[in-house]
C-alpha atoms as a PDB file:
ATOM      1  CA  UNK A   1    -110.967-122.595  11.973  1.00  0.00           C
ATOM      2  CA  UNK A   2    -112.880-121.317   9.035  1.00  0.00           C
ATOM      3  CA  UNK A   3    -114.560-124.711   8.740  1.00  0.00           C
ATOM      4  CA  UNK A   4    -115.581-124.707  12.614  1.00  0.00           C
ATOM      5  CA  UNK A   5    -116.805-121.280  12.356  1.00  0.00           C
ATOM      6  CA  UNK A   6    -119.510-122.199   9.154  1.00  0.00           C
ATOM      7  CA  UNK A   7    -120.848-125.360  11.678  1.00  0.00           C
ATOM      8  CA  UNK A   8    -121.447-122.941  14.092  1.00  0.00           C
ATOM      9  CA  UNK A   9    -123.505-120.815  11.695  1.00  0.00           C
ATOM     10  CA  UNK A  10    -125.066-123.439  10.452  1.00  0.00           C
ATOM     11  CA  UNK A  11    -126.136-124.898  13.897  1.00  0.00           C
ATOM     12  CA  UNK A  12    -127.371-121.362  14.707  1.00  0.00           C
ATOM     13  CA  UNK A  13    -129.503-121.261  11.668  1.00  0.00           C
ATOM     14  CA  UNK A  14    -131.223-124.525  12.483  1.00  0.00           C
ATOM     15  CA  UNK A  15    -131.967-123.648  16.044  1.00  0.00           C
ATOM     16  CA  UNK A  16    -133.520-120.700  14.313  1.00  0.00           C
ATOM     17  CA  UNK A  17    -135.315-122.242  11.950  1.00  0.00           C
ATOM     18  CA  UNK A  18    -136.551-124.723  14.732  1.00  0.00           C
ATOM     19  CA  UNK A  19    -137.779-122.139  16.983  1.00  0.00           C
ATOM     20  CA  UNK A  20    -139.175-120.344  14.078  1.00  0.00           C
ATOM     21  CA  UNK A  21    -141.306-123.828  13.339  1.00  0.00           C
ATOM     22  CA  UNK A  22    -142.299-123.906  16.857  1.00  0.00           C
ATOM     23  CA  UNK A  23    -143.327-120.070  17.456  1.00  0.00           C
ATOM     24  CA  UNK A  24    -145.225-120.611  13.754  1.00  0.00           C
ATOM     25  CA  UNK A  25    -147.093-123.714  15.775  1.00  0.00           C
ATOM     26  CA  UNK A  26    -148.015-121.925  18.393  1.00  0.00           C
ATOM     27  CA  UNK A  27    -149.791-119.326  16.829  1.00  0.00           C
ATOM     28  CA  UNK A  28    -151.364-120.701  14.256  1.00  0.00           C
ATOM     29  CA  UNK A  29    -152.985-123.021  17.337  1.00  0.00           C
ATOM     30  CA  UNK A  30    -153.600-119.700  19.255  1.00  0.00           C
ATOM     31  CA  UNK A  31    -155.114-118.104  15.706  1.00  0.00           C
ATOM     32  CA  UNK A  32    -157.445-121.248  15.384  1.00  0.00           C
ATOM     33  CA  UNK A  33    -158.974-121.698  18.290  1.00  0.00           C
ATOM     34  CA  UNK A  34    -159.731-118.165  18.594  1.00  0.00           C
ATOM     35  CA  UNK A  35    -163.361-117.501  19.205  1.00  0.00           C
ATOM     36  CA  UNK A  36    -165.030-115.359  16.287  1.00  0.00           C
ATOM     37  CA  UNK A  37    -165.953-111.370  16.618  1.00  0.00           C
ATOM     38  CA  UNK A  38    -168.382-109.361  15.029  1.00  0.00           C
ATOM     39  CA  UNK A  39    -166.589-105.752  14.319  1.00  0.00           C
ATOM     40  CA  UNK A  40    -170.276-105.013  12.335  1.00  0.00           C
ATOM     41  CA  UNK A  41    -172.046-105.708  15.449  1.00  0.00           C
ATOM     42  CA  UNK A  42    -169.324-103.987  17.666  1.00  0.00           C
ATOM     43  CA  UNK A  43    -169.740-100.740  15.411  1.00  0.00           C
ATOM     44  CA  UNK A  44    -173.940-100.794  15.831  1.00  0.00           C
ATOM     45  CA  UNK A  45    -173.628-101.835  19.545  1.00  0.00           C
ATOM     46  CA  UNK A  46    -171.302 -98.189  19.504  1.00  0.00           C
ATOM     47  CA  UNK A  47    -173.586 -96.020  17.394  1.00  0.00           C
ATOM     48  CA  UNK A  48    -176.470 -97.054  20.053  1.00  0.00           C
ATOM     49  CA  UNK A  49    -174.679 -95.714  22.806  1.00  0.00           C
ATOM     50  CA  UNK A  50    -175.945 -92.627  24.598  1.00  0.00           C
ATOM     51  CA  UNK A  51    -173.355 -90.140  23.789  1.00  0.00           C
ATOM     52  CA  UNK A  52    -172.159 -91.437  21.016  1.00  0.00           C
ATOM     53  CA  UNK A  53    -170.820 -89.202  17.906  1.00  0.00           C
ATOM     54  CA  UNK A  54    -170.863 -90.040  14.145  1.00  0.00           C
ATOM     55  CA  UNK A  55    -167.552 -89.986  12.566  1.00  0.00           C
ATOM     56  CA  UNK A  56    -168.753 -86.899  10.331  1.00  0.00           C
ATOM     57  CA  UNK A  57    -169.081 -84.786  13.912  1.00  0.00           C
ATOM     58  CA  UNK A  58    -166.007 -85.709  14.746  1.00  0.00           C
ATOM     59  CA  UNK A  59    -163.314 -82.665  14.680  1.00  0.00           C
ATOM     60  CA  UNK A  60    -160.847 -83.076  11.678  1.00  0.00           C
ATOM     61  CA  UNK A  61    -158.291 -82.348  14.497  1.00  0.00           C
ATOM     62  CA  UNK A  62    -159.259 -84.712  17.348  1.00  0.00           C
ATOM     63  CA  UNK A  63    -158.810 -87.524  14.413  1.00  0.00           C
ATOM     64  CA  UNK A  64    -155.301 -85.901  13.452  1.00  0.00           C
ATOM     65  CA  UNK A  65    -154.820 -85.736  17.328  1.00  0.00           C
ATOM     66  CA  UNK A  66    -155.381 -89.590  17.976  1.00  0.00           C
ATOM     67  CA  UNK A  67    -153.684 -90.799  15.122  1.00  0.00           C
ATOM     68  CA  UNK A  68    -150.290 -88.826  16.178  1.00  0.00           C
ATOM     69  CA  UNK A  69    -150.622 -90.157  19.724  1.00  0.00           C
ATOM     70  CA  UNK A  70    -152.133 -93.659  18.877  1.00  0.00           C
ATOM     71  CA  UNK A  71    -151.149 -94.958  15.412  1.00  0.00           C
ATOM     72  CA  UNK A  72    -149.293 -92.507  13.147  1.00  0.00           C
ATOM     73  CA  UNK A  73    -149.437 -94.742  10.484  1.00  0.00           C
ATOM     74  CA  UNK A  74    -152.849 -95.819  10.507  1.00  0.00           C
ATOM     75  CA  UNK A  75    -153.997 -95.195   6.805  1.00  0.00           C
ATOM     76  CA  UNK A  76    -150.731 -97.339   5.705  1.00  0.00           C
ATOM     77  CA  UNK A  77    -150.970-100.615   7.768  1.00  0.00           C
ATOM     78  CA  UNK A  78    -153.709-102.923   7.535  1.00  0.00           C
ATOM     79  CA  UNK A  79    -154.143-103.609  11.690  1.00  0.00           C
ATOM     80  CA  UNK A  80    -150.890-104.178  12.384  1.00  0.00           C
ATOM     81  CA  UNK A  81    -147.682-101.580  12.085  1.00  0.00           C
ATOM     82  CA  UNK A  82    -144.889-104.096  11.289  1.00  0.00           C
ATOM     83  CA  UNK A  83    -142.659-101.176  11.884  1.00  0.00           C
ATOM     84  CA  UNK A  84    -143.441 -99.940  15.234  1.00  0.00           C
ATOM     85  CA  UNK A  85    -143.466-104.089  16.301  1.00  0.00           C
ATOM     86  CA  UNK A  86    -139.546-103.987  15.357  1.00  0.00           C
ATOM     87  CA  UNK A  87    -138.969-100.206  16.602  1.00  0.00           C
ATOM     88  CA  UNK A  88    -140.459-101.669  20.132  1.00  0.00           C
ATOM     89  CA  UNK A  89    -138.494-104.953  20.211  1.00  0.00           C
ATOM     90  CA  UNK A  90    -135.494-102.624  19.690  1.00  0.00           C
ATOM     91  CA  UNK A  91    -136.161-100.237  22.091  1.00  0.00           C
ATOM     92  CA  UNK A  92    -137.469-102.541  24.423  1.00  0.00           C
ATOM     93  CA  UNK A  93    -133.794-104.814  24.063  1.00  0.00           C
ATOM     94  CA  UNK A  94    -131.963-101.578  24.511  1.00  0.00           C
ATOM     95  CA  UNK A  95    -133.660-100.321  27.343  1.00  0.00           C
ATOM     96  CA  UNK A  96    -133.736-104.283  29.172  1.00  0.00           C
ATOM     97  CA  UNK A  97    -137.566-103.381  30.082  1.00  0.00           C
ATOM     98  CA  UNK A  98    -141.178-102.806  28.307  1.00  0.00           C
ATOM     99  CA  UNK A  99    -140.802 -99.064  27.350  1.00  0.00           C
ATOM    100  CA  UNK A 100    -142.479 -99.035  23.980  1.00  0.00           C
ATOM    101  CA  UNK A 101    -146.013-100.251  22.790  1.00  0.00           C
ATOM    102  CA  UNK A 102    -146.896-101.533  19.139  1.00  0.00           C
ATOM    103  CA  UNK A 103    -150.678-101.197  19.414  1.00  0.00           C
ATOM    104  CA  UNK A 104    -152.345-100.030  16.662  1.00  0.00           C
ATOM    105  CA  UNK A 105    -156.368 -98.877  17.248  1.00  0.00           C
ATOM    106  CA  UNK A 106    -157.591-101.916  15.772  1.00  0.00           C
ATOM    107  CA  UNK A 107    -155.284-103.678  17.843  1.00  0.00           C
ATOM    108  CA  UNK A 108    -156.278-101.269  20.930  1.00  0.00           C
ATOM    109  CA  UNK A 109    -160.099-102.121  19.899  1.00  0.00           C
ATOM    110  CA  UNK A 110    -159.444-105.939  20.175  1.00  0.00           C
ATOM    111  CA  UNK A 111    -158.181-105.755  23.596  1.00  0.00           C
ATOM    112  CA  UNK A 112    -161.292-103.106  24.838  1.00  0.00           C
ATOM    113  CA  UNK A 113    -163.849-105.382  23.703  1.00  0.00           C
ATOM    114  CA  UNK A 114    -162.795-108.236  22.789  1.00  0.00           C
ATOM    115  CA  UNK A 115    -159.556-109.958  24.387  1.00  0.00           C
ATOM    116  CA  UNK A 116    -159.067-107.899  27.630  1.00  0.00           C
ATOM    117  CA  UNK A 117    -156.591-106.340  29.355  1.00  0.00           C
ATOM    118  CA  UNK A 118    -154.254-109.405  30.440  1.00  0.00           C
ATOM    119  CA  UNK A 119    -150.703-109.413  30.143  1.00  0.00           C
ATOM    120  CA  UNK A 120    -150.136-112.468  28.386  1.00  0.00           C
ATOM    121  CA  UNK A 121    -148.314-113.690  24.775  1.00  0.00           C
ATOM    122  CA  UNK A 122    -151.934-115.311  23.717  1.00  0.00           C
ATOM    123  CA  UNK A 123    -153.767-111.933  23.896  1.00  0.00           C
ATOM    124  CA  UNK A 124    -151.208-110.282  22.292  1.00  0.00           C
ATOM    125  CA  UNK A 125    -151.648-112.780  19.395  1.00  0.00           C
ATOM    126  CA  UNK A 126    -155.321-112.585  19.122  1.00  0.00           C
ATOM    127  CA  UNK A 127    -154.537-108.663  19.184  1.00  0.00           C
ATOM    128  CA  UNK A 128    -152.878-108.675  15.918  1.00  0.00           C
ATOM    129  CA  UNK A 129    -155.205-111.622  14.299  1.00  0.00           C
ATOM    130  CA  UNK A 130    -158.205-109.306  15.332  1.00  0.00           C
ATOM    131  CA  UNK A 131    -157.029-106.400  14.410  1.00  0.00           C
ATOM    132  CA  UNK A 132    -156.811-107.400  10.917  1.00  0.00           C
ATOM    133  CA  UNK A 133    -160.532-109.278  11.076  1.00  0.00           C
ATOM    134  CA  UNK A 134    -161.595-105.496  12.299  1.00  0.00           C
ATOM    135  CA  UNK A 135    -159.772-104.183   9.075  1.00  0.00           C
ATOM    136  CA  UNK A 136    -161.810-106.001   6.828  1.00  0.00           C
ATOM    137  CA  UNK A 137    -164.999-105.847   8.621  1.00  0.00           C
ATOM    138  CA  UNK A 138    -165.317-101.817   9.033  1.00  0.00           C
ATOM    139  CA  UNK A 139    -163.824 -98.945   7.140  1.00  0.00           C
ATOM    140  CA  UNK A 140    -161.038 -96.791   8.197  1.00  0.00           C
ATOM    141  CA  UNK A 141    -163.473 -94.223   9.347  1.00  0.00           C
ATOM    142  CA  UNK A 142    -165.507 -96.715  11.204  1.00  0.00           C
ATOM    143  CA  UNK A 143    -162.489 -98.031  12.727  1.00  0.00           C
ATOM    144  CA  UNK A 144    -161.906 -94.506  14.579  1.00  0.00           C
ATOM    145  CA  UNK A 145    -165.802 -93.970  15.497  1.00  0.00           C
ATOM    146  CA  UNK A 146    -165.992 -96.912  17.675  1.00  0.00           C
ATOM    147  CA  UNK A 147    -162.378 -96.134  19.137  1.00  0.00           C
ATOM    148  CA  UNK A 148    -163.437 -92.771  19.565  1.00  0.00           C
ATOM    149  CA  UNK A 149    -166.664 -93.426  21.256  1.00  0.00           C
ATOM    150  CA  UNK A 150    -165.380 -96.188  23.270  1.00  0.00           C
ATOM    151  CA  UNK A 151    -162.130 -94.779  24.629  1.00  0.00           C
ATOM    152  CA  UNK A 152    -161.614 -94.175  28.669  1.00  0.00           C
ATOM    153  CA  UNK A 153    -161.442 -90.493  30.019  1.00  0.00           C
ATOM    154  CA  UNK A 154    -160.798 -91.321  33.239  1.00  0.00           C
ATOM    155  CA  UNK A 155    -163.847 -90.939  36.167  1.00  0.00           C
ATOM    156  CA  UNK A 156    -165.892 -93.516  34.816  1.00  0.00           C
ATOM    157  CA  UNK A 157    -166.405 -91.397  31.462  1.00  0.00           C
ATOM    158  CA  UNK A 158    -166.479 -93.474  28.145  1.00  0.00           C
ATOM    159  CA  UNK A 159    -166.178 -91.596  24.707  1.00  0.00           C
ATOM    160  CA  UNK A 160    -165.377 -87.945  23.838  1.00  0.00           C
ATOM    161  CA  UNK A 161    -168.870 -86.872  23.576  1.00  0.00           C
ATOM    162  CA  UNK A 162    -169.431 -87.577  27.220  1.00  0.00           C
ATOM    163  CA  UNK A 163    -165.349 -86.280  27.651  1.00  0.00           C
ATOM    164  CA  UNK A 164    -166.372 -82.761  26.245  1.00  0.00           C
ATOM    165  CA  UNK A 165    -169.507 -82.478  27.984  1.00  0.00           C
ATOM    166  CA  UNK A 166    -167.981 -83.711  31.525  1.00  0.00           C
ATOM    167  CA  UNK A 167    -164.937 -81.907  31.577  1.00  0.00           C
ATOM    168  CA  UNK A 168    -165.525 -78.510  28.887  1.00  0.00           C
ATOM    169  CA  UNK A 169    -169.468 -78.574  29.286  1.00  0.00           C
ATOM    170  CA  UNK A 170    -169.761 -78.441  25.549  1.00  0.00           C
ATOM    171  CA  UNK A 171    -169.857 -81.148  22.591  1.00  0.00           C
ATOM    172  CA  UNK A 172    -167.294 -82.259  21.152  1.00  0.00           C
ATOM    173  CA  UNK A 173    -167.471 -80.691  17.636  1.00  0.00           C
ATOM    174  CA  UNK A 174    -167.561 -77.364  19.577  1.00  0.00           C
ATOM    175  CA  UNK A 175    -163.762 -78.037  21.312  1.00  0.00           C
ATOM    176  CA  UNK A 176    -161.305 -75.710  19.871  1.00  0.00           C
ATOM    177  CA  UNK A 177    -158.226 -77.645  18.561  1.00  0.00           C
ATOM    178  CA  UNK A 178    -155.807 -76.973  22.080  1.00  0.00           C
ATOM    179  CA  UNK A 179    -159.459 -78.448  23.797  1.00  0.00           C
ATOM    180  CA  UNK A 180    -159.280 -81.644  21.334  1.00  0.00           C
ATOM    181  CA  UNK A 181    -155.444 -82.473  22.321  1.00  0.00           C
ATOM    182  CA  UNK A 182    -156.299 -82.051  26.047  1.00  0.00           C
ATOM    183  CA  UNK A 183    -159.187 -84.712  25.631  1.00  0.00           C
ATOM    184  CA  UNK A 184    -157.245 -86.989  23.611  1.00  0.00           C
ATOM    185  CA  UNK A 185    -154.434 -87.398  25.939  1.00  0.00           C
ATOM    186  CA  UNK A 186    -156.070 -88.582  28.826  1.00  0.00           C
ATOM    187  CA  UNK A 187    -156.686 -92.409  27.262  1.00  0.00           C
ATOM    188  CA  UNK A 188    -153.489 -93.050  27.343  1.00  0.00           C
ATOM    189  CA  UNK A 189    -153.194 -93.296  31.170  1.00  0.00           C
ATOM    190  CA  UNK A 190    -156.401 -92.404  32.239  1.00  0.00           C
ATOM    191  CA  UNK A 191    -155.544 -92.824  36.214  1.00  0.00           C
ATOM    192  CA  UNK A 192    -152.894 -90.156  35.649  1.00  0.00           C
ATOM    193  CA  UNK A 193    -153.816 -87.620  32.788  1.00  0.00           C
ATOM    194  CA  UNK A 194    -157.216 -87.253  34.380  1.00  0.00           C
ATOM    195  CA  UNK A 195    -157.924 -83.820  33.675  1.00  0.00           C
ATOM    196  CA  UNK A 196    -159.353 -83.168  37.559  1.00  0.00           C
ATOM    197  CA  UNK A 197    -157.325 -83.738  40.581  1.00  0.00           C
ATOM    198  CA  UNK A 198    -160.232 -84.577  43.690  1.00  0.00           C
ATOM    199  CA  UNK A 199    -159.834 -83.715  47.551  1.00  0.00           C
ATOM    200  CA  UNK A 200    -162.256 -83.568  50.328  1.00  0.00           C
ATOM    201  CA  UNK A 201    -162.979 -79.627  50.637  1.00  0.00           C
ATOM    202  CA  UNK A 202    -160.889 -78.824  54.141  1.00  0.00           C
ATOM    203  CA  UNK A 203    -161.447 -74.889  53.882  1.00  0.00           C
ATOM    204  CA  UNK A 204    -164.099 -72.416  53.123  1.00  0.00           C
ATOM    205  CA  UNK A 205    -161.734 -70.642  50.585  1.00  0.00           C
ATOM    206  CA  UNK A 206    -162.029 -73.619  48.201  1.00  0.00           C
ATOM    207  CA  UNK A 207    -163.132 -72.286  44.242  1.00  0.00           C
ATOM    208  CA  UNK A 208    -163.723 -75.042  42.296  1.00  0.00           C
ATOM    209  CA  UNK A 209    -166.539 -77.147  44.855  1.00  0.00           C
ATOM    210  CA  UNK A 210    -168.689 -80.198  43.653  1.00  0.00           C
ATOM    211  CA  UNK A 211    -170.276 -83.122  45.319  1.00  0.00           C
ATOM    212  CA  UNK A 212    -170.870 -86.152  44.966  1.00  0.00           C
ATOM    213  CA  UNK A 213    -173.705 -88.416  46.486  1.00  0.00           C
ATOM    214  CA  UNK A 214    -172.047 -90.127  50.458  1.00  0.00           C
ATOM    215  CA  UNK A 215    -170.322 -93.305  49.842  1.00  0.00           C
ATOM    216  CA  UNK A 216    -168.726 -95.243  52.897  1.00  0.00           C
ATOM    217  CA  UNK A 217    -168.596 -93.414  56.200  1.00  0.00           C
ATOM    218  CA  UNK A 218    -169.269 -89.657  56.114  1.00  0.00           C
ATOM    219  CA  UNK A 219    -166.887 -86.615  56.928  1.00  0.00           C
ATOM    220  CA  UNK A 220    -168.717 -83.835  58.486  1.00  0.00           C
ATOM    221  CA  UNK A 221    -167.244 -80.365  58.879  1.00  0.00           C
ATOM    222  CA  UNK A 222    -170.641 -78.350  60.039  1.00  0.00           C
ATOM    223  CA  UNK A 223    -169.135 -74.670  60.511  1.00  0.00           C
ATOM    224  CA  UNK A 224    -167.274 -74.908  56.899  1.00  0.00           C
ATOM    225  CA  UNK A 225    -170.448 -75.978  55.594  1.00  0.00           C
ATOM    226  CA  UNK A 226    -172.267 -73.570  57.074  1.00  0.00           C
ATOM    227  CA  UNK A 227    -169.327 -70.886  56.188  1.00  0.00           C
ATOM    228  CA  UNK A 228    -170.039 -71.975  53.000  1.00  0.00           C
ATOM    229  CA  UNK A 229    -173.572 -71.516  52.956  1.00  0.00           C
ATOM    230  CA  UNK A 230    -174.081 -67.980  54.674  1.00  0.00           C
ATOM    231  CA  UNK A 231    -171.024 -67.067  51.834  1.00  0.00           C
ATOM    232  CA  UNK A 232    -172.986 -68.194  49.513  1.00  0.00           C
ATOM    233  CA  UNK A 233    -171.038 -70.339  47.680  1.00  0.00           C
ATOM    234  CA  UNK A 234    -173.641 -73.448  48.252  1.00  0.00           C
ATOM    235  CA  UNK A 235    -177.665 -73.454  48.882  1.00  0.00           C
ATOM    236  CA  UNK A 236    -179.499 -74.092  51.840  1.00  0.00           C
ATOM    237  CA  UNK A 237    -180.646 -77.343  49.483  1.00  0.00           C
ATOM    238  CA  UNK A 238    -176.995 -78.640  49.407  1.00  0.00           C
ATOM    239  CA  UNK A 239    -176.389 -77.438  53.137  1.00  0.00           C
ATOM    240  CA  UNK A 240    -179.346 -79.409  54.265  1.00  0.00           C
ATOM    241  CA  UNK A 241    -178.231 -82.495  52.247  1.00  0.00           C
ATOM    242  CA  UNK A 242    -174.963 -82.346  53.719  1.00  0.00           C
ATOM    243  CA  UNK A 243    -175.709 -82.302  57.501  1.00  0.00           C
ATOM    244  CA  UNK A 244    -178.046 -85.043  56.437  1.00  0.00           C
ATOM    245  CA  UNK A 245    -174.748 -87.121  55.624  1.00  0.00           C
ATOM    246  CA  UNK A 246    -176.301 -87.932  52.088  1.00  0.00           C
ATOM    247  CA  UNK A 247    -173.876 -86.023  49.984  1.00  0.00           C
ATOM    248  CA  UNK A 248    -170.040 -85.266  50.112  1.00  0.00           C
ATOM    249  CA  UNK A 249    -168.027 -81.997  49.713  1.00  0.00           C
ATOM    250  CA  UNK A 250    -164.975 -81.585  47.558  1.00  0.00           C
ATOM    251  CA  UNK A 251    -162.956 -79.610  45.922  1.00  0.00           C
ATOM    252  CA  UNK A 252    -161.254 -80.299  42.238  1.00  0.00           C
ATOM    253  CA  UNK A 253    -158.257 -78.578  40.703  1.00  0.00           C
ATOM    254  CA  UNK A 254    -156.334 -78.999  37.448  1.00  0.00           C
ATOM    255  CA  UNK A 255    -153.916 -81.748  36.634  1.00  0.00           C
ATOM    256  CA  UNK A 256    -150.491 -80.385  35.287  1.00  0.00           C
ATOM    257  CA  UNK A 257    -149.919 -83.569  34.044  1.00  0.00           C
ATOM    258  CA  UNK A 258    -152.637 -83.040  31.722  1.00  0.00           C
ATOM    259  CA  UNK A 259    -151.081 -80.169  30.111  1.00  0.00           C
ATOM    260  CA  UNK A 260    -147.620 -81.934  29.823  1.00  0.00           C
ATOM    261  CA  UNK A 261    -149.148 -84.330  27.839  1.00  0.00           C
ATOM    262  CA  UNK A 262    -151.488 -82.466  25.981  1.00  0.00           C
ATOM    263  CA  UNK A 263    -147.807 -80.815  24.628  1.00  0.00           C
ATOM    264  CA  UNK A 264    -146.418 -84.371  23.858  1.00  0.00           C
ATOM    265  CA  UNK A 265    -149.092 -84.392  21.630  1.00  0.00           C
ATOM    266  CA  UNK A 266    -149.043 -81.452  19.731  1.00  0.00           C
ATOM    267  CA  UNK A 267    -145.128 -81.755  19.161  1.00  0.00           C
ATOM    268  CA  UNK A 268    -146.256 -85.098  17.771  1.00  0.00           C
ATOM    269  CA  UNK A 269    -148.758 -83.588  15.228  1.00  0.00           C
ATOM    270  CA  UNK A 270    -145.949 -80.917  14.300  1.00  0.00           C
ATOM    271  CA  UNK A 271    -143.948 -83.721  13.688  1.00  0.00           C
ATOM    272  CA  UNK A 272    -146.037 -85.674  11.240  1.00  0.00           C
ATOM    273  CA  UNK A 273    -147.410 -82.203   9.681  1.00  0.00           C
ATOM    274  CA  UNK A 274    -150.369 -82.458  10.768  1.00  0.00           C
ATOM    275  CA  UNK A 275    -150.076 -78.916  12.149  1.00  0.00           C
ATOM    276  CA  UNK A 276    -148.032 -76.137  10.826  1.00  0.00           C
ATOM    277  CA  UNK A 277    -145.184 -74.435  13.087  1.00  0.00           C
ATOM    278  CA  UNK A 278    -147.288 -71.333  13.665  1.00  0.00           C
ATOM    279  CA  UNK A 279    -150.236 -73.484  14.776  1.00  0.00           C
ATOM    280  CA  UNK A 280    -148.220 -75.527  17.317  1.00  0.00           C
ATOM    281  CA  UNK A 281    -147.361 -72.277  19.202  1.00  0.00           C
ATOM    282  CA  UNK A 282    -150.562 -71.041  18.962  1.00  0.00           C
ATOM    283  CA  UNK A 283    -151.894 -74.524  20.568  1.00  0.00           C
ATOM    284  CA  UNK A 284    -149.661 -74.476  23.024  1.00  0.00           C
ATOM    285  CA  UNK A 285    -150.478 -71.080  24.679  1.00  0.00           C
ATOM    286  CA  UNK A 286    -154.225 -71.269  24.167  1.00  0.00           C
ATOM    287  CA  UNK A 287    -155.494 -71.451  28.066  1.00  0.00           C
ATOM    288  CA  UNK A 288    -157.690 -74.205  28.549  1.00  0.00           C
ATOM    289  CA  UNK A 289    -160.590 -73.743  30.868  1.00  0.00           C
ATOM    290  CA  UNK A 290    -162.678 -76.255  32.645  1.00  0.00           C
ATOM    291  CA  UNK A 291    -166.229 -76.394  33.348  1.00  0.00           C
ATOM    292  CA  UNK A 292    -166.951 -79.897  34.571  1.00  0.00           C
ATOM    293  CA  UNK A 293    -170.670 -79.276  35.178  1.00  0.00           C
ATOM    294  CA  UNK A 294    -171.462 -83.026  34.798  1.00  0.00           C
ATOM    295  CA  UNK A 295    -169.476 -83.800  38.209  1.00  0.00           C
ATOM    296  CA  UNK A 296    -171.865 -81.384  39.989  1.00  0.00           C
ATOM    297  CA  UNK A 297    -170.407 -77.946  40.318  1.00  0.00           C
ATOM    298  CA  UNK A 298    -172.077 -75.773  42.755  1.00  0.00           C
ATOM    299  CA  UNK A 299    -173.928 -72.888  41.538  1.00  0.00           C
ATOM    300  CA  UNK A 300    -176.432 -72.502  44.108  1.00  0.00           C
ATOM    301  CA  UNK A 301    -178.093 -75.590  43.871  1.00  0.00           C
ATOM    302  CA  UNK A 302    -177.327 -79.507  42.810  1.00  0.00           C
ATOM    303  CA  UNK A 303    -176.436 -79.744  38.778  1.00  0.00           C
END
C-alpha cells in the first residue's frame, strides 16, 4: 500500500512539473513577443496634460489614501505583490468566483495605457512583465504622478486635479483629508462611486440644478422652466436656451455609495497606520460638501 501510495505522489509531481514546463512556455512566449513601452515617454505625455499635478502638489494624504485602497505594499514590491497574487488565488478558490484583485499601480498603469481592459490570461501576463519594465523606468514617486493624473473619476473626468475642481471646485492640494478619501474612492468603480447621482429636473423644487448642452431628442417642460425662471433660480439666458431645445435641465444629488466607500477607505488607512485612531473619527464625521461648478451649476447664468 505504502509503495502504491509513493507512485501516486510521484505521478502527481511529474504532472506538476509538466504543467509547470508548459505554463513556463507559455509565458515566456507571451513575455517575448510583447511589444516594447516607453514608461519615460508615458510620464512626459502625463506631465503635458492640462490638469495635470506634480507629485510635490500632491496631498501627503491622497498618496497615503491610494496606496491603502490600491497597493498597500507599494514601497516593498517591485511591480508585482507576490503576496496579494496568493491571498487572491486563495480567496478566489474559497469563494468558487473572482472576488479579489492582485493589481498593483504599475500593474493598474499597464492595463490604462498600455494592454487594455480585456479579460484575458495574456494581458494579465503582460500586466505583471510591464509592471516591472515601469519599475525600472520611473521612480516610485513618478509611478504615483502618472497614476494619479491618469486615474478615472467617473463623468468623463481624468486625474484628481480635474476631480477636485469638478466635483469640490477647488485644487487638489486645497482638499481637506475626508475631501482626498472621497476623491480617491471613486476609481475603483467609477460607474458606481460617482460622487453625483443625475436625473432630468421633474419639479420646480429641485436644489442642486445644472445643464448640460441637448443631446438626442429634447424633453420640454415650459411652465417648470418658466417656474423656474420667474423664481429665480435660472436666467432669462438659460430660459431662452431651453425653449430653444439647445440645452437640458437636471438635477444632481449625492451618491451614498460614495460615502460608504470613502469609509472603506479610511478604516483601511487606520489599519496600515497611516492615520491615528483619533483622526479616523474625525474623518469620518467631517461633512463633505459639493460644489460641482464644472458640470454647470446654475447661478443665474451658464458656468
Amino acid at each position: 500500500m505504502k509503495k502504491y501510495g509513493k507512485k501516486i505522489i510521484k505521478k502527481f509531481l511529474i504532472l506538476c512539473l509538466f504543467a509547470l514546463l508548459i505554463f513556463s512556455s507559455i509565458v515566456g512566449k507571451i513575455i517575448h513577443d510583447a511589444p516594447e513601452i516607453s514608461p519615460r515617454k508615458l510620464l512626459e505625455e502625463v506631465r503635458n496634460m492640462p490638469y495635470a499635478i506634480a507629485y510635490e502638489e500632491i496631498p501627503p494624504k491622497m498618496i497615503a489614501a491610494t496606496l491603502a485602497a490600491e497597493d498597500h505594499r507599494f514601497y516593498q514590491h517591485h511591480g508585482i505583490d507576490y503576496i496579494r497574487i496568493i491571498q487572491a488565488i486563495l480567496y478566489d478558490i474559497y469563494y468558487g468566483k473572482l472576488v479579489y484583485g492582485a493589481s498593483t499601480i504599475p500593474m493598474q498603469l499597464s492595463k490604462n495605457h498600455f494592454t487594455g481592459f480585456e479579460k484575458t490570461f495574456r494581458r494579465k501576463i503582460l500586466d505583471m512583465y510591464y509592471a516591472t519594465v515601469i519599475e525600472k523606468e520611473l521612480t516610485k514617486e513618478e509611478i504615483l504622478e502618472c497614476y494619479l493624473n491618469t486615474i478615472g473619476l467617473s463623468k468623463g473626468i481624468v486625474g484628481v486635479r480635474e476631480g477636485a475642481k469638478t466635483f469640490f471646485n477647488r485644487d487638489a492640494n486645497q482638499l481637506s483629508t475626508a475631501e482626498c478619501v472621497y476623491l480617491i474612492g471613486i476609481t475603483n468603480w467609477p460607474a458606481h462611486y460617482t460622487p453625483i447621482l443625475l436625473e432630468q429636473v421633474m419639479t420646480p423644487k429641485e436644489n442642486h440644478l445644472f445643464v448640460t448642452w441637448h443631446t438626442g431628442e429634447a424633453k420640454k417642460d415650459v411652465k417648470l422652466w418658466e417656474s423656474l425662471w420667474k423664481g429665480g433660480k435660472i436666467s432669462e439666458e438659460i430660459y431662452q436656451l431651453l425653449l430653444s431645445g439647445n440645452i437640458d435641465l437636471w438635477s444632481w444629488k449625492m451618491n451614498p455609495d460614495t460615502k460608504y466607500r470613502q469609509e472603506y477607505i479610511l478604516k483601511r488607512m487606520l489599519e496600515t497606520k497611516s492615520i491615528s485612531q483619533e483622526e479616523y473619527e474625525a474623518y469620518l464625521k467631517e461633512n463633505i460638501q459639493l460644489e460641482p461648478v464644472n458640470l454647470k451649476i446654475l447661478n443665474g447664468k451658464i458656468q
